[in-house]
C-alpha atoms as a PDB file:
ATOM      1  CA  UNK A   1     121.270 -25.765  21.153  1.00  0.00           C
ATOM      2  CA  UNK A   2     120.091 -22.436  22.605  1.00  0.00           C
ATOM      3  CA  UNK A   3     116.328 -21.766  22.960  1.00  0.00           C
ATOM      4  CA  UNK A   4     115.066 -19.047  21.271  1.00  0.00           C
ATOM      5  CA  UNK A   5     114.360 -16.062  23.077  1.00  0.00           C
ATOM      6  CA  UNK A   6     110.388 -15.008  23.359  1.00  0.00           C
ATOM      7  CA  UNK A   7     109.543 -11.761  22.304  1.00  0.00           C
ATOM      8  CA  UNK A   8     107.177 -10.040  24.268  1.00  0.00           C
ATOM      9  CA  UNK A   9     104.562  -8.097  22.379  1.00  0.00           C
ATOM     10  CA  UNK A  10     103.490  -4.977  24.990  1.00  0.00           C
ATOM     11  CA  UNK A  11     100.062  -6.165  26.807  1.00  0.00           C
ATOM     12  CA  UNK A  12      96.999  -3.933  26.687  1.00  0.00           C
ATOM     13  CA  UNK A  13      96.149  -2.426  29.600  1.00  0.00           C
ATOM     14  CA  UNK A  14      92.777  -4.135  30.997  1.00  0.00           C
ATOM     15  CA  UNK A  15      89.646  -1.922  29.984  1.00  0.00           C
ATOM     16  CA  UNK A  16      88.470   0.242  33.262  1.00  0.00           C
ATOM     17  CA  UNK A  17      85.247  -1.617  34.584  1.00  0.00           C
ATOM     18  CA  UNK A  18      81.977  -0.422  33.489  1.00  0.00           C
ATOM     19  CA  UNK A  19      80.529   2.373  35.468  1.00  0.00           C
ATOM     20  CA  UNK A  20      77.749   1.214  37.870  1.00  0.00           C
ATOM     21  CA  UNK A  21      74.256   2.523  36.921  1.00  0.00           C
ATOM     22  CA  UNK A  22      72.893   5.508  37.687  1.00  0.00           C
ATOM     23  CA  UNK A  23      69.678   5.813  39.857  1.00  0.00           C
ATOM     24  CA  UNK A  24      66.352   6.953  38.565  1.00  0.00           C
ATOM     25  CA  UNK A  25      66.606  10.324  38.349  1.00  0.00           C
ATOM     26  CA  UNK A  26      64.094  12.196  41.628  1.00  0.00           C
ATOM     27  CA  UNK A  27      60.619  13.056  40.434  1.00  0.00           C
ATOM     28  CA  UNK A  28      59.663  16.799  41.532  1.00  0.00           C
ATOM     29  CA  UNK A  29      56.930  16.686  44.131  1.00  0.00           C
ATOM     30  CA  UNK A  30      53.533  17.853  44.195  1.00  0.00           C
ATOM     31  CA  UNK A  31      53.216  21.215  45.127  1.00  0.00           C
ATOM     32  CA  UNK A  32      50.874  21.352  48.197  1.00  0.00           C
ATOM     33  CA  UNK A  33      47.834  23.828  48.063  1.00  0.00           C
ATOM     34  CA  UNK A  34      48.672  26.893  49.508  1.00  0.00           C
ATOM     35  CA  UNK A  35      45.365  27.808  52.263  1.00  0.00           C
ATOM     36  CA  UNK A  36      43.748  30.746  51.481  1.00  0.00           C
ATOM     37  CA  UNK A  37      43.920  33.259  54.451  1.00  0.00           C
ATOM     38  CA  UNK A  38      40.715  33.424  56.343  1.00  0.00           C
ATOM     39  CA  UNK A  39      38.789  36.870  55.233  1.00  0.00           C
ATOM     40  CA  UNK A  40      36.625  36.993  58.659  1.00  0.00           C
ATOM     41  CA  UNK A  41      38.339  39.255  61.282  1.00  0.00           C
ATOM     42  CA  UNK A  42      36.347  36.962  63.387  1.00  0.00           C
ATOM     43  CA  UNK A  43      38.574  34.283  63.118  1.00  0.00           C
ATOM     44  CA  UNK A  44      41.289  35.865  65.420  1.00  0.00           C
ATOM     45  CA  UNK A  45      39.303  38.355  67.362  1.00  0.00           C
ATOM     46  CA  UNK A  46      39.459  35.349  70.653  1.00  0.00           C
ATOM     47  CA  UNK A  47      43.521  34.946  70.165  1.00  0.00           C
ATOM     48  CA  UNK A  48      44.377  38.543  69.633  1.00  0.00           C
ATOM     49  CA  UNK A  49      41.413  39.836  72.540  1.00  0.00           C
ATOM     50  CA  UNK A  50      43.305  36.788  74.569  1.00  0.00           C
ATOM     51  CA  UNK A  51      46.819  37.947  74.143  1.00  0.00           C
ATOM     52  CA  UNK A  52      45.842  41.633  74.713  1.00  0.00           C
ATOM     53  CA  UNK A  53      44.178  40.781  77.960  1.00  0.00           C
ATOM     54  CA  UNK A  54      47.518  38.693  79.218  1.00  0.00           C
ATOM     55  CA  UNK A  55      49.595  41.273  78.348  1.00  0.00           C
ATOM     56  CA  UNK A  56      47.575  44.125  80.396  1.00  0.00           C
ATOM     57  CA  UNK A  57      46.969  41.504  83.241  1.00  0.00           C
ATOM     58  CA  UNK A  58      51.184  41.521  83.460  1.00  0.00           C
ATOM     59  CA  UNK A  59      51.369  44.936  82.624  1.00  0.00           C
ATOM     60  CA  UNK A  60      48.970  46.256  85.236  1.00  0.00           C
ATOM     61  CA  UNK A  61      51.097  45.991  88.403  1.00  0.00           C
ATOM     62  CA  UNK A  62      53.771  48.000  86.879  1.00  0.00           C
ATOM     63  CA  UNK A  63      51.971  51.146  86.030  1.00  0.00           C
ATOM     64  CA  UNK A  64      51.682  52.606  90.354  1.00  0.00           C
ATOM     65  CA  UNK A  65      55.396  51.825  90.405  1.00  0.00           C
ATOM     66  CA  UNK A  66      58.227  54.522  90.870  1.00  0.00           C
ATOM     67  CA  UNK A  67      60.983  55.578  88.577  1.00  0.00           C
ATOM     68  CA  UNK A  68      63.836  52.785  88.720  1.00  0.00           C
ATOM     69  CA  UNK A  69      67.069  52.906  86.964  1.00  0.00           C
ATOM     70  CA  UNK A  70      68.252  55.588  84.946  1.00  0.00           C
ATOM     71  CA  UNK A  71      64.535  57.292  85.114  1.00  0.00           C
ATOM     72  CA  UNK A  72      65.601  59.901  87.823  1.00  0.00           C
ATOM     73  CA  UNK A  73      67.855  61.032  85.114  1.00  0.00           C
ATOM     74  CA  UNK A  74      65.942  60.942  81.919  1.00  0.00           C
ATOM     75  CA  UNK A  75      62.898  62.000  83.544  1.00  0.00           C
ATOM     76  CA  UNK A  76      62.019  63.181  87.104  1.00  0.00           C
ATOM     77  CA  UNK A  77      65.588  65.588  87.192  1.00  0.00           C
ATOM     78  CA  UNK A  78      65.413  66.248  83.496  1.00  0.00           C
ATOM     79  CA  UNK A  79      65.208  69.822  82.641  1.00  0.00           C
ATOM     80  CA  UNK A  80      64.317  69.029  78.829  1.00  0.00           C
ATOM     81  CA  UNK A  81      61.433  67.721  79.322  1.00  0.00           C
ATOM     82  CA  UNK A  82      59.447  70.365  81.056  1.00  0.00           C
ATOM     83  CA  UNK A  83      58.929  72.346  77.789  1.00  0.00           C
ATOM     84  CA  UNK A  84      57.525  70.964  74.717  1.00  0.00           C
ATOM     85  CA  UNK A  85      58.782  73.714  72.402  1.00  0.00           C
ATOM     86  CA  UNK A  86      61.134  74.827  71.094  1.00  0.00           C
ATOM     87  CA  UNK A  87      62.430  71.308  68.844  1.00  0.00           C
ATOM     88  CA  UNK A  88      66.124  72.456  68.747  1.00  0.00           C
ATOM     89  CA  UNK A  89      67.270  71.276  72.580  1.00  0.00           C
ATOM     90  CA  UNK A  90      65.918  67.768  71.722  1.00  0.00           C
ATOM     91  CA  UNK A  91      67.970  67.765  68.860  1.00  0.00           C
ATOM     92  CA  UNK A  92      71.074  69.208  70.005  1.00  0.00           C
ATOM     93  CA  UNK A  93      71.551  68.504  73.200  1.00  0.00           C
ATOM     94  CA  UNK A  94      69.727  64.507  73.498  1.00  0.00           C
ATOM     95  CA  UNK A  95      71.408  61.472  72.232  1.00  0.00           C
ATOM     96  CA  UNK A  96      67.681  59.959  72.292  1.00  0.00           C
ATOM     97  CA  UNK A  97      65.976  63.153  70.590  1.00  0.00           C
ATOM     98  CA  UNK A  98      62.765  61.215  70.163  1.00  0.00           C
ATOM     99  CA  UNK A  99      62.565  59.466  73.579  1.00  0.00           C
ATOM    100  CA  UNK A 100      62.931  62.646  75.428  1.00  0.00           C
ATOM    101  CA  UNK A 101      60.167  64.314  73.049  1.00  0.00           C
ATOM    102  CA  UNK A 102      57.882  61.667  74.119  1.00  0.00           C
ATOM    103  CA  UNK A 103      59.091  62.466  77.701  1.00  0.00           C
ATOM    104  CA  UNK A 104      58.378  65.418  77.100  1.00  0.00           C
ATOM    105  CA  UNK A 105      54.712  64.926  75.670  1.00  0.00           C
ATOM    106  CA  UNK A 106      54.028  62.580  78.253  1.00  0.00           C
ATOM    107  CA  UNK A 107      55.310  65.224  81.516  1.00  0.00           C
ATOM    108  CA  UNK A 108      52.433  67.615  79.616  1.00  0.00           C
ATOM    109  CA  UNK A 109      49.889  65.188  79.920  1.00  0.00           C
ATOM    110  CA  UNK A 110      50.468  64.007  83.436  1.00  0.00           C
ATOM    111  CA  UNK A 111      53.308  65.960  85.114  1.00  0.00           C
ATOM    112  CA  UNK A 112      55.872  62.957  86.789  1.00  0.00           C
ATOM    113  CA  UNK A 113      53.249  60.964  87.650  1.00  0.00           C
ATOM    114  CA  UNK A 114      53.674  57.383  86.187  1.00  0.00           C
ATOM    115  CA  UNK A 115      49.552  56.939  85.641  1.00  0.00           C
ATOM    116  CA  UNK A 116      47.339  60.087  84.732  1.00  0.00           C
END
């Protein structure tokens, strides 16, 4: 006699495993206080009076010294400079209108010397 033959009834698919759990959400932080600034000019007048100091220390060998670079140009050989008026030259015939005005201010003061 033959067997029967099984039926096979479709098989649920397995249910996906459970998610893992989530971590504590982060707590904010404390804000820290913000310092006020310090009111009393006092409190930088030794930093600042330091830094000014090192920087004219540095600075001082530098102001007996000649024209270097492009200064013969600019300056010394510059026929711009030698009149402080009128504006339109500076404008139309510089690429550095401003610099050479300055120049120009500064050869009034002192002539080409590099220290009055």
């Amino acid at each position: 006699m033959a067997r029967p033959k099984r039926v096979q009834t479709p098989q649920r698919p397995a249910a996906p495993p459970p998610p893992p759990p989530r971590a504590p959400a982060p707590q904010p932080r404390a804000q820290r206080p913000v310092a006020a600034p310090p009111t009393d000019w006092r409190t930088h007048a030794l930093p600042i009076a330091t830094i000014a100091i090192a920087a004219a220390g540095l600075y001082w060998p530098s102001l007996h010294g000649a024209f270097v670079y492009d200064d013969p140009n600019a300056i010394s050989q510059s026929a711009l400079i030698h009149h402080l008026t009128p504006l339109t030259p500076f404008l139309t015939l510089s690429t550095r209108p401003l610099t050479d005005y300055s120049y120009a201010l500064n050869y009034a003061i002192a002539g080409l010397a590099t220290w009055p």
